[in-house]
C-alpha atoms as a PDB file:
ATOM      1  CA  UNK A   1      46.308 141.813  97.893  1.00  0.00           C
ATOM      2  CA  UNK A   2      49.477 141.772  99.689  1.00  0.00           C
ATOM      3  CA  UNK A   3      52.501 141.234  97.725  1.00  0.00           C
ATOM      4  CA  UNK A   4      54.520 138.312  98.928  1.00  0.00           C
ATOM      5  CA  UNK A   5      58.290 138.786  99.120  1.00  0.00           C
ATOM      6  CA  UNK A   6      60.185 135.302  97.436  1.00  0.00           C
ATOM      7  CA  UNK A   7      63.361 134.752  99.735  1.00  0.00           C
ATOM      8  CA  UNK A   8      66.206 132.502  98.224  1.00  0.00           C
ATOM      9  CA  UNK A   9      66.498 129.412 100.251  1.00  0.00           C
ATOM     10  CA  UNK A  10      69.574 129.373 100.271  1.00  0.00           C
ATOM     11  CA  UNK A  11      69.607 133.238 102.757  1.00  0.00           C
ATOM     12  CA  UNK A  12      66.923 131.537 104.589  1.00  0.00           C
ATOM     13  CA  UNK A  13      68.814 130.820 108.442  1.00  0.00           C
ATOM     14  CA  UNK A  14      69.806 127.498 109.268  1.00  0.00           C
ATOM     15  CA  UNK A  15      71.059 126.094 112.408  1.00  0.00           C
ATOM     16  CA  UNK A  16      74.351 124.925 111.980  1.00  0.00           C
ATOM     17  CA  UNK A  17      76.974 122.842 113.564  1.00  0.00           C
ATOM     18  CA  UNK A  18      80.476 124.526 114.983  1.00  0.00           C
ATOM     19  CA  UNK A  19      83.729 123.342 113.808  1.00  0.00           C
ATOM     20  CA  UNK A  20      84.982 123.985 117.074  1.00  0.00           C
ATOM     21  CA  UNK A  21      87.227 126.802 115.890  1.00  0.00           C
ATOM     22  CA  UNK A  22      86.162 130.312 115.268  1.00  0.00           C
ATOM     23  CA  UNK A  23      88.709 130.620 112.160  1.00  0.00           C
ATOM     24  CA  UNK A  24      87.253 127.721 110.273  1.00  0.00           C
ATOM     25  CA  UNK A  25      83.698 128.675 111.482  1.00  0.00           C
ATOM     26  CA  UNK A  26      83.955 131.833 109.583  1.00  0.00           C
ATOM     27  CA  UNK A  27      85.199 129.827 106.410  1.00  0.00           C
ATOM     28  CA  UNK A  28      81.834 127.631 106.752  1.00  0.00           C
ATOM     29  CA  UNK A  29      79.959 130.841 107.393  1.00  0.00           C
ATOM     30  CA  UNK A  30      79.056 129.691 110.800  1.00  0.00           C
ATOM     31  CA  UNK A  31      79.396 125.751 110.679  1.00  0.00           C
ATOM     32  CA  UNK A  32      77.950 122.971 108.536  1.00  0.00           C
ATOM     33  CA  UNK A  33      74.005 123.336 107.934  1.00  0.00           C
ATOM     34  CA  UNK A  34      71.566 120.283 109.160  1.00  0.00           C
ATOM     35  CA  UNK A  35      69.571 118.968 106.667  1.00  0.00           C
ATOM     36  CA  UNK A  36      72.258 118.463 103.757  1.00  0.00           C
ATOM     37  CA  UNK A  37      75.329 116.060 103.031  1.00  0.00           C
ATOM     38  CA  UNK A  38      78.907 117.243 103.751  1.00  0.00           C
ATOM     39  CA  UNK A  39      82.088 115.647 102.434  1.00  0.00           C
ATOM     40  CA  UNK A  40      85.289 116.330 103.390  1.00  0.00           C
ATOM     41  CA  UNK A  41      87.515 115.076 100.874  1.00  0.00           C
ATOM     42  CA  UNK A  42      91.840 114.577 101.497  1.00  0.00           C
ATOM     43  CA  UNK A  43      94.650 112.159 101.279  1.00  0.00           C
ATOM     44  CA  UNK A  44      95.463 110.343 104.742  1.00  0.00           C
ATOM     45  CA  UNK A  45      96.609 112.401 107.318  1.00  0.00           C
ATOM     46  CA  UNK A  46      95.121 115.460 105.943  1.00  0.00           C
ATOM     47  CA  UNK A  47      92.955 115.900 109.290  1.00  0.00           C
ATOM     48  CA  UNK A  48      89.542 114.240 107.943  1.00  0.00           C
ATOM     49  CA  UNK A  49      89.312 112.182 110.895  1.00  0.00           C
ATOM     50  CA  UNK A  50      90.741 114.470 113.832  1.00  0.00           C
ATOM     51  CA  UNK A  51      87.862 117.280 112.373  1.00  0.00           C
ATOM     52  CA  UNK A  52      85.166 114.437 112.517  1.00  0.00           C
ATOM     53  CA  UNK A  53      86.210 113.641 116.031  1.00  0.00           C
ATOM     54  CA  UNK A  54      86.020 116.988 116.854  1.00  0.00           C
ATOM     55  CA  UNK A  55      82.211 117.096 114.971  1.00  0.00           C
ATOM     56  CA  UNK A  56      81.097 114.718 117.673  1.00  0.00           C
ATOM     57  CA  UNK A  57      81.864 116.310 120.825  1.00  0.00           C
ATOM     58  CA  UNK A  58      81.057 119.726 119.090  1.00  0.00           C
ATOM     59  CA  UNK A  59      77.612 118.296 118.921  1.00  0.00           C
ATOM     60  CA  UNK A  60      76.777 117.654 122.233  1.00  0.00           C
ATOM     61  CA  UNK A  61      77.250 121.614 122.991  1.00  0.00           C
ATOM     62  CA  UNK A  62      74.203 123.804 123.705  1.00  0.00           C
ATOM     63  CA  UNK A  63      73.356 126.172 120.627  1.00  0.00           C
ATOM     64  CA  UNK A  64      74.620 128.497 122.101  1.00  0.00           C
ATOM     65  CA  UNK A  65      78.004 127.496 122.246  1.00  0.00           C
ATOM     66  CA  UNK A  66      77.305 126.497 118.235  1.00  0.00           C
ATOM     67  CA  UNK A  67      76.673 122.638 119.128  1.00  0.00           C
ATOM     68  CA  UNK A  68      73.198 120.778 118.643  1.00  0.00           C
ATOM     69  CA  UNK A  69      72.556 119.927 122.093  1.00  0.00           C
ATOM     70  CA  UNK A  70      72.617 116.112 120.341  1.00  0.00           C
ATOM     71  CA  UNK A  71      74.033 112.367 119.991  1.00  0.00           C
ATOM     72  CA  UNK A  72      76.078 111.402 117.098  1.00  0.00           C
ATOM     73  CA  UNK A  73      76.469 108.138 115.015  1.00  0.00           C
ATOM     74  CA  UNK A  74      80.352 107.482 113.725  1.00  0.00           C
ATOM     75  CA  UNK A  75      80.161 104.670 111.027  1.00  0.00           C
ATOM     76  CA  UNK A  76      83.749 103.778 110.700  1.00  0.00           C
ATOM     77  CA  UNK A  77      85.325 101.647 107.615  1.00  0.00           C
ATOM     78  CA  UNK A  78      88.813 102.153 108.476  1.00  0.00           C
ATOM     79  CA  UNK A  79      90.273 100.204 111.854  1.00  0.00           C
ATOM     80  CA  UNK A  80      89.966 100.183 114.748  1.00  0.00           C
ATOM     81  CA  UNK A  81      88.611 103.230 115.749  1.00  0.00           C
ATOM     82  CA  UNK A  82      90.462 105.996 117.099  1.00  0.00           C
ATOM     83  CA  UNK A  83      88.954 106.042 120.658  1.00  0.00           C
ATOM     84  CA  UNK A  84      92.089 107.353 122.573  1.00  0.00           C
ATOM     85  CA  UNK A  85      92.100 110.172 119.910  1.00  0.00           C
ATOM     86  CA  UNK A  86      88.897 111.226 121.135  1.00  0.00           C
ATOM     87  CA  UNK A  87      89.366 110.687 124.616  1.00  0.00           C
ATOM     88  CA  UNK A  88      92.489 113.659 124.267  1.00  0.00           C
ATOM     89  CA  UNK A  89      89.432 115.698 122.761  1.00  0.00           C
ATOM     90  CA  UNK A  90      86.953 115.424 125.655  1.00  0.00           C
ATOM     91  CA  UNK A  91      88.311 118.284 127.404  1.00  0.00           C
ATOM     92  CA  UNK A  92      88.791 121.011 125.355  1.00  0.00           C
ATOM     93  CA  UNK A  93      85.593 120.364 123.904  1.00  0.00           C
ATOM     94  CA  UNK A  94      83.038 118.398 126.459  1.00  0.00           C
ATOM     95  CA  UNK A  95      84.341 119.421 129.336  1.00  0.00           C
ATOM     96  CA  UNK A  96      82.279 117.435 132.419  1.00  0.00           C
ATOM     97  CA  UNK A  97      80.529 121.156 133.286  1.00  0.00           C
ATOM     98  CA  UNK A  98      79.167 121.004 129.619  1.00  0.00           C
ATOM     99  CA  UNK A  99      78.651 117.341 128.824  1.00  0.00           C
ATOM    100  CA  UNK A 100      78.503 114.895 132.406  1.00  0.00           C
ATOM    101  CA  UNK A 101      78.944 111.776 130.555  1.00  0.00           C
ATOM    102  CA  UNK A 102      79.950 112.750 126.972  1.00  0.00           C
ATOM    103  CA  UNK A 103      80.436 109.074 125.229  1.00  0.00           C
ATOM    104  CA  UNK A 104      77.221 107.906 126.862  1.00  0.00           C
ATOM    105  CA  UNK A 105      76.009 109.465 123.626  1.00  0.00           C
ATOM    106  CA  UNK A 106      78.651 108.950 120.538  1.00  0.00           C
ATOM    107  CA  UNK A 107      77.656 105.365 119.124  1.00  0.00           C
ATOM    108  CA  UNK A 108      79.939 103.848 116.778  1.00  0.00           C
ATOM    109  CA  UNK A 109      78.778 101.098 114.034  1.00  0.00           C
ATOM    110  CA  UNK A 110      81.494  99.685 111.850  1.00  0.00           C
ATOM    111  CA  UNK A 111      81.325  99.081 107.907  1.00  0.00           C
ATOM    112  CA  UNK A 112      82.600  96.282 106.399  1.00  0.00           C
ATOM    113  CA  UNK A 113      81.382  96.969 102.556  1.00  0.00           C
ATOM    114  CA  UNK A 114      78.833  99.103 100.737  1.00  0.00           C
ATOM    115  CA  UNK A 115      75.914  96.632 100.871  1.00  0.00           C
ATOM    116  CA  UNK A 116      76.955  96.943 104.874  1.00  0.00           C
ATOM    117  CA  UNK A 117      76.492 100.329 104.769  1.00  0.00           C
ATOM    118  CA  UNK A 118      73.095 100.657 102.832  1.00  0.00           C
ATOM    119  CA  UNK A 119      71.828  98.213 105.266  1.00  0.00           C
ATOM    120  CA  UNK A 120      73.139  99.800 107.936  1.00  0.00           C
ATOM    121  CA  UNK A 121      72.037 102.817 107.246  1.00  0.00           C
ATOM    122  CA  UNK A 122      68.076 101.480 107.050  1.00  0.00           C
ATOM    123  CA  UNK A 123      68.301  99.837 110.691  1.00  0.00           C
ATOM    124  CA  UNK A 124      70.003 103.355 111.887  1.00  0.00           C
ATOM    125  CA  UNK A 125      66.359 104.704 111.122  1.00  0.00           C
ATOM    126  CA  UNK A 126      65.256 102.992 114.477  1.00  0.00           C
ATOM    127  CA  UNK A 127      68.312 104.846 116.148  1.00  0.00           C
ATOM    128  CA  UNK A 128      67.311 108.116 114.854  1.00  0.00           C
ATOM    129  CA  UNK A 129      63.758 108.025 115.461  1.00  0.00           C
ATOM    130  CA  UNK A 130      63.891 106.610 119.414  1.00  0.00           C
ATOM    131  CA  UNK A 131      67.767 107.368 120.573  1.00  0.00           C
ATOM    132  CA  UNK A 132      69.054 105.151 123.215  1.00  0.00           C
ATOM    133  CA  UNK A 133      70.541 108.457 125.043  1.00  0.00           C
ATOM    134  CA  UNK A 134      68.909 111.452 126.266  1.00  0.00           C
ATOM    135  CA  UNK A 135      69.262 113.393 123.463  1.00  0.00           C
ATOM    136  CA  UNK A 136      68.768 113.183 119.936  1.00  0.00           C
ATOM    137  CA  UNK A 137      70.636 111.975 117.130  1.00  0.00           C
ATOM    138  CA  UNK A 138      71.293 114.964 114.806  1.00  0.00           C
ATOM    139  CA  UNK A 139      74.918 114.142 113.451  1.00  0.00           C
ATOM    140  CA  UNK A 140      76.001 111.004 111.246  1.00  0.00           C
ATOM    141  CA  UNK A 141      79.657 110.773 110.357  1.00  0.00           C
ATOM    142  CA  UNK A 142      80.356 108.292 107.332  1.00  0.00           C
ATOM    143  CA  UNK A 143      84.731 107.554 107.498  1.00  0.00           C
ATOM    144  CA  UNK A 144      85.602 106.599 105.438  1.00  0.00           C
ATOM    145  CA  UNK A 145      83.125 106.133 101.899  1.00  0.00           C
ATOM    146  CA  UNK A 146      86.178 105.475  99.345  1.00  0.00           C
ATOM    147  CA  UNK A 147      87.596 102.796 101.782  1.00  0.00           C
ATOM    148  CA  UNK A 148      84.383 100.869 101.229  1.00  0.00           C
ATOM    149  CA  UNK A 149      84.596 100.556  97.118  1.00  0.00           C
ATOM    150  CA  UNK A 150      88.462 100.946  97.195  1.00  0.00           C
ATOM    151  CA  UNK A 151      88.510  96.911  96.216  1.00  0.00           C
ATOM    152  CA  UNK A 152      85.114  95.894  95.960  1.00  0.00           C
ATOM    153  CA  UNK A 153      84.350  96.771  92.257  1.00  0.00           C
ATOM    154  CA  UNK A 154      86.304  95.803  88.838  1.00  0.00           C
ATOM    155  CA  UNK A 155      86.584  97.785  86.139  1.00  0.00           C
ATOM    156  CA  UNK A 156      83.548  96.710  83.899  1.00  0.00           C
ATOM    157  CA  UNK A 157      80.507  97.794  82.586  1.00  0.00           C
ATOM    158  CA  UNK A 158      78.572  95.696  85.049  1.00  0.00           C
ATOM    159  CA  UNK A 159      80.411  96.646  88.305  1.00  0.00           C
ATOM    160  CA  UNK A 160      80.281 100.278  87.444  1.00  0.00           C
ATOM    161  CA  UNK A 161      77.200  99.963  86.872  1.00  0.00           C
ATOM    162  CA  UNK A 162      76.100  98.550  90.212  1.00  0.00           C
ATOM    163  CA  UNK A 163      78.772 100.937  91.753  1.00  0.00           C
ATOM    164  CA  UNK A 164      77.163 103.883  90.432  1.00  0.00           C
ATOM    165  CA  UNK A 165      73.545 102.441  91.529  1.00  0.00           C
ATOM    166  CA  UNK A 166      74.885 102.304  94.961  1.00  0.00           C
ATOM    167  CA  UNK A 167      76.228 105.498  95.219  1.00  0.00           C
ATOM    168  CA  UNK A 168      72.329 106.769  94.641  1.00  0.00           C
ATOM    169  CA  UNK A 169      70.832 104.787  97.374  1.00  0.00           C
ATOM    170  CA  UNK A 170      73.577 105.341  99.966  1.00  0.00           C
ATOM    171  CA  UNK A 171      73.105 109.245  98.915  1.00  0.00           C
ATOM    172  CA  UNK A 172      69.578 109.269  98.589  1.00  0.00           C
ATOM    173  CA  UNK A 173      69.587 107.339 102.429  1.00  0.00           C
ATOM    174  CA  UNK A 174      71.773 110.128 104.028  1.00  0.00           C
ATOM    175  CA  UNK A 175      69.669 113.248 102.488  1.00  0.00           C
ATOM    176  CA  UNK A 176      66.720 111.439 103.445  1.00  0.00           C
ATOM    177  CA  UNK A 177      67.793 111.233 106.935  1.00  0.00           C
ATOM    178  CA  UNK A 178      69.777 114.631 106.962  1.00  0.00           C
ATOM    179  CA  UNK A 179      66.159 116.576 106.075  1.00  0.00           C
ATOM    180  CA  UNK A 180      63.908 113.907 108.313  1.00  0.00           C
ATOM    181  CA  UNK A 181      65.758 114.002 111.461  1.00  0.00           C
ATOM    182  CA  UNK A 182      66.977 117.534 111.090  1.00  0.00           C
ATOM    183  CA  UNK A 183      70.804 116.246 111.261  1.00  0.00           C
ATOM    184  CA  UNK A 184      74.068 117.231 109.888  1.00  0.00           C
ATOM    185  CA  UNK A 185      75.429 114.652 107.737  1.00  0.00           C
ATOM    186  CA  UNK A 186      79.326 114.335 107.225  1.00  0.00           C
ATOM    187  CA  UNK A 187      81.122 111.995 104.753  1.00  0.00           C
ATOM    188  CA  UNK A 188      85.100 111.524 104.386  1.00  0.00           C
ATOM    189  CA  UNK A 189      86.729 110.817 101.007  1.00  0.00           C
ATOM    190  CA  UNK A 190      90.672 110.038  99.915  1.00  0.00           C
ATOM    191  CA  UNK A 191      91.674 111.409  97.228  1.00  0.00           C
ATOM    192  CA  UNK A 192      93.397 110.010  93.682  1.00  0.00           C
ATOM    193  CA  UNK A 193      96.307 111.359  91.631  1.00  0.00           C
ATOM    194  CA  UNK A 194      95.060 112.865  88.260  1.00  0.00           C
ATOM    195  CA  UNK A 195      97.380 112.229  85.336  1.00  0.00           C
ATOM    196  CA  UNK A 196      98.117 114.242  82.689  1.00  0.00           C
ATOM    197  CA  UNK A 197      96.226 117.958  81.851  1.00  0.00           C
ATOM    198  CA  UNK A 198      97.389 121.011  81.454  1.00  0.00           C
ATOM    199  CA  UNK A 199      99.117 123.173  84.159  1.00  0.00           C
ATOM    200  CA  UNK A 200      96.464 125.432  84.086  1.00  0.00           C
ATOM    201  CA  UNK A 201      93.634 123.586  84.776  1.00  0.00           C
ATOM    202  CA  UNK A 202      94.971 120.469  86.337  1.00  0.00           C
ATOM    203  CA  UNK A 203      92.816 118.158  84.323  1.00  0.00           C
ATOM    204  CA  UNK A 204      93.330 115.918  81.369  1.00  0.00           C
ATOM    205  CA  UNK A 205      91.354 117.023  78.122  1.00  0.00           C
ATOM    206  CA  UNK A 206      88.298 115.062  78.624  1.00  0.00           C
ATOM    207  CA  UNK A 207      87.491 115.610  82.295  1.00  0.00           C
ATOM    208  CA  UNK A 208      84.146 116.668  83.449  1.00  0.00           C
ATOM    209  CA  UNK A 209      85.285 119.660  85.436  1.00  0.00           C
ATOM    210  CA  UNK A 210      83.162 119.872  89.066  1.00  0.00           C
ATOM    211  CA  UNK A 211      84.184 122.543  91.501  1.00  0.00           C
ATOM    212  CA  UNK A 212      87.403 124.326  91.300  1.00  0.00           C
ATOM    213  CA  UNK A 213      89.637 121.384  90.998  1.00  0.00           C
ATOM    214  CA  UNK A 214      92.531 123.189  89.172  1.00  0.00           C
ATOM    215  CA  UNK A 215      93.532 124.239  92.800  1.00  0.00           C
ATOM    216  CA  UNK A 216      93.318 121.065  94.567  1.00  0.00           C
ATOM    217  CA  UNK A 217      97.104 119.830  95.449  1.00  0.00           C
ATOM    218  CA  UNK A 218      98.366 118.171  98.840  1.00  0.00           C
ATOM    219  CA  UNK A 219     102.301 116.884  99.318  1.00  0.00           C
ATOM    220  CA  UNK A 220     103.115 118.505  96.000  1.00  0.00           C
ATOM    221  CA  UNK A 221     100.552 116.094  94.222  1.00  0.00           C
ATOM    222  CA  UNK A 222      97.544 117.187  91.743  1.00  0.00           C
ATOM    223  CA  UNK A 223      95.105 114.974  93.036  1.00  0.00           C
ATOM    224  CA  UNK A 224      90.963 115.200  93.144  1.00  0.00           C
ATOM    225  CA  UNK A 225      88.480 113.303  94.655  1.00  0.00           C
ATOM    226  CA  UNK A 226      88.004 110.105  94.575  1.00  0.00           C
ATOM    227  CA  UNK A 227      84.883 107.966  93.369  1.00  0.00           C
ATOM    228  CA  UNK A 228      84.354 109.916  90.198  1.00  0.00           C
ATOM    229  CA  UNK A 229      81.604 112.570  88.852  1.00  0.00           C
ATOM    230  CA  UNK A 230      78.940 109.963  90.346  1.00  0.00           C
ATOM    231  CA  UNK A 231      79.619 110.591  93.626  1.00  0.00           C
ATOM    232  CA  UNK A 232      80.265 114.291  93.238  1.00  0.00           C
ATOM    233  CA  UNK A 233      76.767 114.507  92.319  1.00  0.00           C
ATOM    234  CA  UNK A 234      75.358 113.089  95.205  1.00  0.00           C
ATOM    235  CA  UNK A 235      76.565 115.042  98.183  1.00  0.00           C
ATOM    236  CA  UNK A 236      76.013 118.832  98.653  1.00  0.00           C
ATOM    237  CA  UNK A 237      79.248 120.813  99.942  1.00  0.00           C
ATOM    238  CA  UNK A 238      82.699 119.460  98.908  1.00  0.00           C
ATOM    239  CA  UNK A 239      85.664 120.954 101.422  1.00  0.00           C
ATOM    240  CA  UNK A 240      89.058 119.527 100.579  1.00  0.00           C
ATOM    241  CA  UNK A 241      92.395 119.473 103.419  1.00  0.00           C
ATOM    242  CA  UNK A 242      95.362 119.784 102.128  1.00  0.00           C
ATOM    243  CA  UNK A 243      98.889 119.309 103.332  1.00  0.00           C
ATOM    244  CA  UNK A 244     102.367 120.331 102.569  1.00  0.00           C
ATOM    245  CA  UNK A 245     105.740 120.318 103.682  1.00  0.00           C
ATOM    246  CA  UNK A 246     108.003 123.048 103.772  1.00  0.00           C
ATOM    247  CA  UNK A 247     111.726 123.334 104.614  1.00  0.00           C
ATOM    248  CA  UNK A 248     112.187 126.651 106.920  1.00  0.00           C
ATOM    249  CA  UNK A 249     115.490 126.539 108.038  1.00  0.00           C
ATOM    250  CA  UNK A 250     119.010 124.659 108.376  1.00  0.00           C
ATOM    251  CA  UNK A 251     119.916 122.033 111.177  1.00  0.00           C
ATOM    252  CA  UNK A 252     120.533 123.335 114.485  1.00  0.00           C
ATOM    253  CA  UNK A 253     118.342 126.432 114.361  1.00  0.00           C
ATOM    254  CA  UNK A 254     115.940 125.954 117.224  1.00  0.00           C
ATOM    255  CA  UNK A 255     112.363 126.761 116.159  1.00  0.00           C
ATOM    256  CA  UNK A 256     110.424 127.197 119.793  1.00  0.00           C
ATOM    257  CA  UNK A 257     107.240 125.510 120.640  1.00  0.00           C
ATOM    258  CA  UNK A 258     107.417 123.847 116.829  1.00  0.00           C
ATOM    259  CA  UNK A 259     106.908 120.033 116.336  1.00  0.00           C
ATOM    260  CA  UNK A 260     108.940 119.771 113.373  1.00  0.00           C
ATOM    261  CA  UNK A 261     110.960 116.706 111.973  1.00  0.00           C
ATOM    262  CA  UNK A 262     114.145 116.495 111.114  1.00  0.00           C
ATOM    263  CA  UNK A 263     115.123 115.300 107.744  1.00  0.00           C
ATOM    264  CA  UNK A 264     118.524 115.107 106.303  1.00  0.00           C
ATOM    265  CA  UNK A 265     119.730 117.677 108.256  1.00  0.00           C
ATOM    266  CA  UNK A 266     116.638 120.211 107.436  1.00  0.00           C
ATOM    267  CA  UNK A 267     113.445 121.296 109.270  1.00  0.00           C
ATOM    268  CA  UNK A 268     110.416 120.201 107.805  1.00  0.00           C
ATOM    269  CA  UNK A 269     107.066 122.032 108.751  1.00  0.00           C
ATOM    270  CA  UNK A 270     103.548 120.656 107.673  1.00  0.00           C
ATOM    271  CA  UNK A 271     101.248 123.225 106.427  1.00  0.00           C
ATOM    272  CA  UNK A 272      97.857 122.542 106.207  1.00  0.00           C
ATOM    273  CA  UNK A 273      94.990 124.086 104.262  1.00  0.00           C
ATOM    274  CA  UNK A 274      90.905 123.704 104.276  1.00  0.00           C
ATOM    275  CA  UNK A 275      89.219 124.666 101.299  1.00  0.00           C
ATOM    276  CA  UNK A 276      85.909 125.089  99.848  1.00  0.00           C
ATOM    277  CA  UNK A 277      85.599 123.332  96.305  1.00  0.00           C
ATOM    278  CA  UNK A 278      81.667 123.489  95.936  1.00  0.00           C
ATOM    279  CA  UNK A 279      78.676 124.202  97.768  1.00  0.00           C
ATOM    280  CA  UNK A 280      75.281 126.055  97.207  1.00  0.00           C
ATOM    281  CA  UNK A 281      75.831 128.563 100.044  1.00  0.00           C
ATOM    282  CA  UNK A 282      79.792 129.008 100.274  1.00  0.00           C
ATOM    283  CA  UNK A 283      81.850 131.412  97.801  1.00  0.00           C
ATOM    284  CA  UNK A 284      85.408 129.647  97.143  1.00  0.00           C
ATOM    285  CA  UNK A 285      87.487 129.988  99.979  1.00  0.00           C
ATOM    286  CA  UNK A 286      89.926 128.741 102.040  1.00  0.00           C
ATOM    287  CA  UNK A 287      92.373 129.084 105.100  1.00  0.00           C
ATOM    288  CA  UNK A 288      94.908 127.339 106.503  1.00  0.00           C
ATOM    289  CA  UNK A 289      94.588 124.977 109.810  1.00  0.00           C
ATOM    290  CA  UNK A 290      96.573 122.421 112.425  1.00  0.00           C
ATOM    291  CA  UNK A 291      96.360 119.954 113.858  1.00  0.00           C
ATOM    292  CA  UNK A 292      97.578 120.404 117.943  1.00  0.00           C
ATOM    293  CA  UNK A 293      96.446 117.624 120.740  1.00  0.00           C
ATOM    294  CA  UNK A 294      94.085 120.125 121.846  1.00  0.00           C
ATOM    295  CA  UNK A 295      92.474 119.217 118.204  1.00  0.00           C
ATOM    296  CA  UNK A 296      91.562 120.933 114.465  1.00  0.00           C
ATOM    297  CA  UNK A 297      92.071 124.956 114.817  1.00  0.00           C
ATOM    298  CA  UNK A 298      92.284 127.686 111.902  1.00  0.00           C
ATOM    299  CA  UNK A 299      95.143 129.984 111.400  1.00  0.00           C
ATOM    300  CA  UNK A 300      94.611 133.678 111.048  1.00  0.00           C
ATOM    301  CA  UNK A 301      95.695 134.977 107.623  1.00  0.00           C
ATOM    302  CA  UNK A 302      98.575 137.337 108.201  1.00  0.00           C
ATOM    303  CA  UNK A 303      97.505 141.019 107.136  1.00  0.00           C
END
């Protein structure tokens, strides 16, 4: 009998989708993996959007070039939709000699609640399975999932408990259609304040700690997540985007090819940073990114 060698799934190769950057690529170990549920979790303006623009003409790349060769469904909850955002995208990353007619396959559905979604997401099975476009539909961008309960649920027993229920199915739904069709499935979350806890671990006493939350801050803020343990437990890689702002020098310096503000007679530079918080094939990691019209690109860490 020949012995059989077990391999870990998690070494076993996976085709993954490109950021679009080599930097944050090498975070990612290569991109995000089909078949599983990504979120990427930040206040507003953090960059969750610009990256999932970026996602969706990323896709329509040849493998080669680390795309999918595919369509894309954007589910939007927060209007209107940036379209003339993604129009400044389409040539750095779909150029016409890639992609000839790049939007002919991004279709956008809007959101309007989390029953919406759930039912949504059921009819998109029809979209998935016989695409209206040449080519397949192998990423599905959720933006924003915390928009969608941010009002819709009170603070009892009853609504959490429905909240919580709907969580499951919307969850179950994507990973369901993440492993069926072979697609990369991408989720954006905000982020809330947490109050009180230690300055060690950034947490209040009776927190359920998930990931390595003691690190997460953005515009001087301790913040995590939003949605609660619930939700944590139903997607498979958290990445969290950061921002800060840091004064660099006095008025009347020039700082060249900069797009600084101004404030009371300071500049003011925005630093951004990408980090992994949990996932079952990254190590904690992270490295800092902007945000140029050209679109979402890493920054080299300084040796």
């Amino acid at each position: 009998m020949i012995p059989v060698k077990l391999e870990n799934p998690i070494d076993l190769p996976t085709q993954k989708l490109s950021l679009g950057c080599p930097v944050l690529d090498r975070l990612v170990r290569g991109g995000l993996p089909v078949g599983s549920v990504t979120e990427l979790a930040g206040e507003s303006g953090a960059g969750k959007t610009q990256l999932c623009l970026q996602l969706l003409l990323a896709a329509l790349r040849p493998p080669s070039l680390g795309g999918l060769s595919a369509a894309s469904l954007y589910i939007h909850s927060e209007f209107p939709f940036p379209l003339r955002r993604l129009l400044r995208l389409l040539t750095p990353f779909a150029p016409s000699s890639v992609v000839p007619t790049p939007l002919d396959h991004i279709f956008v559905r809007p959101a309007h609640s989390p029953d919406d979604l759930l039912s949504l997401l059921t009819a998109v099975d029809a979209l998935l399975a016989r695409p209206p476009s040449a080519l397949p539909v192998r990423l599905l961008v959720v933006d924003s999932i915390a928009a969608l309960f941010r009002s819709e649920f009170d603070n009892t027993p009853a609504d959490l408990k429905r909240r919580s229920s709907l969580f499951f199915k919307i969850a179950a739904k994507l990973k369901e259609q993440a492993r069926r069709f072979e697609a990369v499935v991408v989720v954006t979350n905000q982020v809330v304040d947490v109050v009180g806890g230690s300055e060690s671990d950034g947490l209040s006493g009776n927190a359920i700690r998930v990931g390595n939350y003691g690190s997460l801050w953005s515009s001087g803020r301790r913040v995590c997540p939003a949605l609660g343990l619930s939700w944590a437990n139903c997607i498979n890689t958290r990445i969290f985007l950061s921002r800060s702002d840091d004064i660099v020098r006095n008025e009347g310096a020039v700082v060249d090819g900069q797009s600084d503000d101004r404030v009371h007679g300071t500049v003011v530079r925005t630093r951004r940073k990408m980090e992994v918080v949990f996932s079952p094939h990254l190590p904690k990691a992270s490295c800092e990114f902007v945000i140029v019209s050209e679109g979402v690109f890493g920054v080299e860490a300084q040796r």
